[in-house]
PDB file of N, CA and C in Angstrom:
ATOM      1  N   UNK A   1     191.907 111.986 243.347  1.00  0.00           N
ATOM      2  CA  UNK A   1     190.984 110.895 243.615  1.00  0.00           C
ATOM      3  C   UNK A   1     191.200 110.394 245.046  1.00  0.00           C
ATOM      4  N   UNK A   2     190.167 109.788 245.443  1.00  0.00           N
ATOM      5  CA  UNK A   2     190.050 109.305 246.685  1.00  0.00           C
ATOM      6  C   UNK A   2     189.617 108.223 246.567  1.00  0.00           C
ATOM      7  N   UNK A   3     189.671 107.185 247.999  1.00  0.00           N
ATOM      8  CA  UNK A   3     188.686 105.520 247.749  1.00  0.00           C
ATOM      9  C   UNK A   3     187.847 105.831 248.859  1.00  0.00           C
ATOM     10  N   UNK A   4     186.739 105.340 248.577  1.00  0.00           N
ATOM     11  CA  UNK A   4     185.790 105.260 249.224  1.00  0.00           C
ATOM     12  C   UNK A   4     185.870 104.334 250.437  1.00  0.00           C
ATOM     13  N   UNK A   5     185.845 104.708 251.682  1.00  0.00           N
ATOM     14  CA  UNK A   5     186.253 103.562 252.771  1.00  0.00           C
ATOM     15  C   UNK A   5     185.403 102.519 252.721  1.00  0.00           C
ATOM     16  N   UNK A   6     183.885 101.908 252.220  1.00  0.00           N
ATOM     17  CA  UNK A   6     183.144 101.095 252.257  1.00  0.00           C
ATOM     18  C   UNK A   6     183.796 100.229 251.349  1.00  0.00           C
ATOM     19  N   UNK A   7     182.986 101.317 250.014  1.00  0.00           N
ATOM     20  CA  UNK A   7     183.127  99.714 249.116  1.00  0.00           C
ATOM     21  C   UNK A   7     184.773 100.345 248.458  1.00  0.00           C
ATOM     22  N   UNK A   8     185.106 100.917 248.602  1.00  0.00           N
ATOM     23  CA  UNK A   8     187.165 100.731 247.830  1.00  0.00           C
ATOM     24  C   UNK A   8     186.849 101.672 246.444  1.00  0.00           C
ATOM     25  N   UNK A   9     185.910 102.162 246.151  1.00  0.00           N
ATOM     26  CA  UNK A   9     185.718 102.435 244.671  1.00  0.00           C
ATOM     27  C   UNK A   9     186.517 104.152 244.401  1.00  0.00           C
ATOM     28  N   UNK A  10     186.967 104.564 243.861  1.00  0.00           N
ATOM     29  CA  UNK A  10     187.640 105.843 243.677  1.00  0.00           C
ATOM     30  C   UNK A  10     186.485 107.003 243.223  1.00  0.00           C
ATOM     31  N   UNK A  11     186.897 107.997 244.028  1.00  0.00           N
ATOM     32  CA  UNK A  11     185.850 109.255 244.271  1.00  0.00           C
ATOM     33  C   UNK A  11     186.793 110.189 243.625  1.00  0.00           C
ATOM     34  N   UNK A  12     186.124 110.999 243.022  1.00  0.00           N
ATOM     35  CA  UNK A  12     186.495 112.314 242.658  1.00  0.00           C
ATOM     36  C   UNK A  12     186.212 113.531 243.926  1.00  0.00           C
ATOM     37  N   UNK A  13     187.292 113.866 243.850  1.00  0.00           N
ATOM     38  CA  UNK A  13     187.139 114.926 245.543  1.00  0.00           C
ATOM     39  C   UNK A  13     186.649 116.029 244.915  1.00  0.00           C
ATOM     40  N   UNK A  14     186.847 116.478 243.670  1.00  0.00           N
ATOM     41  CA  UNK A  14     186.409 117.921 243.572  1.00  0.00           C
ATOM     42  C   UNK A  14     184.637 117.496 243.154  1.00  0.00           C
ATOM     43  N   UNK A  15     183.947 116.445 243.564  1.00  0.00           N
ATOM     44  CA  UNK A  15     182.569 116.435 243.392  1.00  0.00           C
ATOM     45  C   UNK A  15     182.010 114.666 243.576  1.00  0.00           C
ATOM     46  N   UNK A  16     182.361 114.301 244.648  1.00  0.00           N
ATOM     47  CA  UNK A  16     181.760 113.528 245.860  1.00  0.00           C
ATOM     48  C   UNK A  16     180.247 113.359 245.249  1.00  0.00           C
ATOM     49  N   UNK A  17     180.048 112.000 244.482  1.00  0.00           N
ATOM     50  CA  UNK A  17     178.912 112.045 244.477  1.00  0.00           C
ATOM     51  C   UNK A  17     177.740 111.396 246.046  1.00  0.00           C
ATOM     52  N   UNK A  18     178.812 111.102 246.467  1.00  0.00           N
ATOM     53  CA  UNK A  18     178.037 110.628 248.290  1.00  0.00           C
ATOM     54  C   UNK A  18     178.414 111.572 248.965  1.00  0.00           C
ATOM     55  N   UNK A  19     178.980 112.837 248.826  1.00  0.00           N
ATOM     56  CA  UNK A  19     179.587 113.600 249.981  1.00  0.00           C
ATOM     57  C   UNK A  19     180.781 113.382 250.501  1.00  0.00           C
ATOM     58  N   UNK A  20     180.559 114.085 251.839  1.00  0.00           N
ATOM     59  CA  UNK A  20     182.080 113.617 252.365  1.00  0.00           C
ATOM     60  C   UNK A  20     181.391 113.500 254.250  1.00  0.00           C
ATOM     61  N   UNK A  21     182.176 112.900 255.036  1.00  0.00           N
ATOM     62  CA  UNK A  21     181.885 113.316 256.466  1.00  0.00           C
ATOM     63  C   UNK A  21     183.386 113.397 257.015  1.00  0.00           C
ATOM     64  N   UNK A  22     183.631 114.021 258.305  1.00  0.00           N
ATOM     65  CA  UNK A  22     185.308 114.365 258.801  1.00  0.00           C
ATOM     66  C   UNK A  22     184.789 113.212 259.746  1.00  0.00           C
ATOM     67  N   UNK A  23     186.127 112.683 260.313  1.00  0.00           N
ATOM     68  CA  UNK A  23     186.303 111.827 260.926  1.00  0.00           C
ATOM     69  C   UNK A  23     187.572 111.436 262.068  1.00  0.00           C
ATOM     70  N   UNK A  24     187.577 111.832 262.891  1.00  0.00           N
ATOM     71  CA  UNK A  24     188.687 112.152 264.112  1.00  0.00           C
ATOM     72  C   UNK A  24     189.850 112.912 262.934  1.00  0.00           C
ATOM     73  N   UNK A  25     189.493 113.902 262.346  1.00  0.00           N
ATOM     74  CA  UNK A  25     190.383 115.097 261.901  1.00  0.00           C
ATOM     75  C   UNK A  25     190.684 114.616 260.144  1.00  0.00           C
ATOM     76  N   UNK A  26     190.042 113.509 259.619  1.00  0.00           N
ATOM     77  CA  UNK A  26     190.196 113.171 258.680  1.00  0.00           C
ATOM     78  C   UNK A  26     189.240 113.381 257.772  1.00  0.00           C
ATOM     79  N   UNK A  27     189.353 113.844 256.790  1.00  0.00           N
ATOM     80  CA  UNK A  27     187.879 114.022 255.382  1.00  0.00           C
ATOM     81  C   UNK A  27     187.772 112.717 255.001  1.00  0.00           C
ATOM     82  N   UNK A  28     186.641 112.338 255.066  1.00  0.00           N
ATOM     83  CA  UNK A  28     186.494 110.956 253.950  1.00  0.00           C
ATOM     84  C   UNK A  28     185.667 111.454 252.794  1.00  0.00           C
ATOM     85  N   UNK A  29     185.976 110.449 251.666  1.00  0.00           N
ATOM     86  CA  UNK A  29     184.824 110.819 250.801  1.00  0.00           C
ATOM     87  C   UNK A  29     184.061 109.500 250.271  1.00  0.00           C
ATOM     88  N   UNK A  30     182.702 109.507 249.705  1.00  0.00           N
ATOM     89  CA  UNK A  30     181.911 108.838 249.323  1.00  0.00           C
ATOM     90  C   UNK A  30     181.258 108.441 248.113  1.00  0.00           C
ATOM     91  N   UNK A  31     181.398 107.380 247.658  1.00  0.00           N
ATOM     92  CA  UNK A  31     180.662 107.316 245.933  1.00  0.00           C
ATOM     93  C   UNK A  31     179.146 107.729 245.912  1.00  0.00           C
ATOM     94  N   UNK A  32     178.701 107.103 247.388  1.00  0.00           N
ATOM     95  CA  UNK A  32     177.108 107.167 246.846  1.00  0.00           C
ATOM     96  C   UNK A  32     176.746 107.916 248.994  1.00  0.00           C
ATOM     97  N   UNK A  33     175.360 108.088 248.532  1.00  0.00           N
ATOM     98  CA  UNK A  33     175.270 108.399 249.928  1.00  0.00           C
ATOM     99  C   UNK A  33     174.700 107.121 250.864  1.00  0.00           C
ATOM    100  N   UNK A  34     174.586 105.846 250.620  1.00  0.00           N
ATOM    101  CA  UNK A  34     174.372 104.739 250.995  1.00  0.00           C
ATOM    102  C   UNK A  34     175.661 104.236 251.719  1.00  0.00           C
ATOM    103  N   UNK A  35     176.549 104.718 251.209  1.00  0.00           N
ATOM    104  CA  UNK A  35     178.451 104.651 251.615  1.00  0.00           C
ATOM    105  C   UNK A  35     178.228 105.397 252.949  1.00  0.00           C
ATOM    106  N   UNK A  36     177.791 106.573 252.826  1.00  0.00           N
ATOM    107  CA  UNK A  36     178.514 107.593 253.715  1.00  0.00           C
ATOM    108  C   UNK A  36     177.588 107.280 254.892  1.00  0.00           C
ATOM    109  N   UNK A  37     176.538 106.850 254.820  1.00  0.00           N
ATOM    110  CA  UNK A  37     175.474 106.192 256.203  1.00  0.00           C
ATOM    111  C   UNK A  37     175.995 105.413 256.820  1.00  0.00           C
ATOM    112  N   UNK A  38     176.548 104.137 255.928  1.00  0.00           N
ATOM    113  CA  UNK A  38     176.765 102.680 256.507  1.00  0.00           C
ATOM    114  C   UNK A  38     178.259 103.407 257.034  1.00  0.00           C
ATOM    115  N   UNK A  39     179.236 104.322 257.344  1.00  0.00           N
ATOM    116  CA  UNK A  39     180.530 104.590 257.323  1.00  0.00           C
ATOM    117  C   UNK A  39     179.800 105.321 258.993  1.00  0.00           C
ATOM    118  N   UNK A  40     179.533 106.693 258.953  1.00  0.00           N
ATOM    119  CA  UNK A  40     178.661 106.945 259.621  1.00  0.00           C
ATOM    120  C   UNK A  40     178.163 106.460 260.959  1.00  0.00           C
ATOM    121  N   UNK A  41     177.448 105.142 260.206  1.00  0.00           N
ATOM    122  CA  UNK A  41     176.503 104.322 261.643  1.00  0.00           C
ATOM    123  C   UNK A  41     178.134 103.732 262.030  1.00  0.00           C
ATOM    124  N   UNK A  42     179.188 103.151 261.882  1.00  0.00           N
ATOM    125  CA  UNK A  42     179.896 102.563 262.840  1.00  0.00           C
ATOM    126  C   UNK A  42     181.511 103.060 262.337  1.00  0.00           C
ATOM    127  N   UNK A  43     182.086 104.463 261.909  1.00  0.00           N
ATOM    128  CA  UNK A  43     183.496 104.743 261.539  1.00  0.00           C
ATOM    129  C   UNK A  43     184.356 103.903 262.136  1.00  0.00           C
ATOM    130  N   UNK A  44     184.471 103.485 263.565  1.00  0.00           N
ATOM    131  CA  UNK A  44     185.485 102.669 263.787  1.00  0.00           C
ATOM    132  C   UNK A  44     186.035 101.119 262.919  1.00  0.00           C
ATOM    133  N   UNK A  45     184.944 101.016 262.223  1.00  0.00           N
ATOM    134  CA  UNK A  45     185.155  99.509 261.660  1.00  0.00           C
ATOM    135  C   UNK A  45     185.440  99.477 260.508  1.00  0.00           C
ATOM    136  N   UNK A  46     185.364 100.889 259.616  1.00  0.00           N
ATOM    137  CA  UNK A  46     186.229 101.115 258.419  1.00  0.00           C
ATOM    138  C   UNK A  46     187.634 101.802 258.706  1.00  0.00           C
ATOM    139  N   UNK A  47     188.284 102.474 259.827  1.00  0.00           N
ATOM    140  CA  UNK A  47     188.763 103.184 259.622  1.00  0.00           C
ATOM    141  C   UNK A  47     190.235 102.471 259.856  1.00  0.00           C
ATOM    142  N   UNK A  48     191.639 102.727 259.159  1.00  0.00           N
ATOM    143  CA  UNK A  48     192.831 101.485 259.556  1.00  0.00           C
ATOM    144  C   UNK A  48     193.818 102.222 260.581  1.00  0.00           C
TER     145      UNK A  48
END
């Protein structure tokens, strides 16, 4: 499992229902694809 960097919610990695996008060498993954846009339009402001 994974958390979703938006909303915190736990993803199943073997089937991402938002996908996934890489991110300065990192996989993220996504609950929904509304996650993976808003992550997307500005990564620096989710990322710790």
């Amino acid at each position: 499992m994974a958390i979703d960097p938006i909303c915190k919610m736990e993803v199943d990695v073997s089937s991402p229902r938002g996908g996934t996008t890489e991110y300065m060498g990192v996989l993220y993954y996504f609950c929904a694809p509304s996650c993976k846009r808003t992550f997307e339009g500005n990564p620096e402001q989710y990322v710790s």
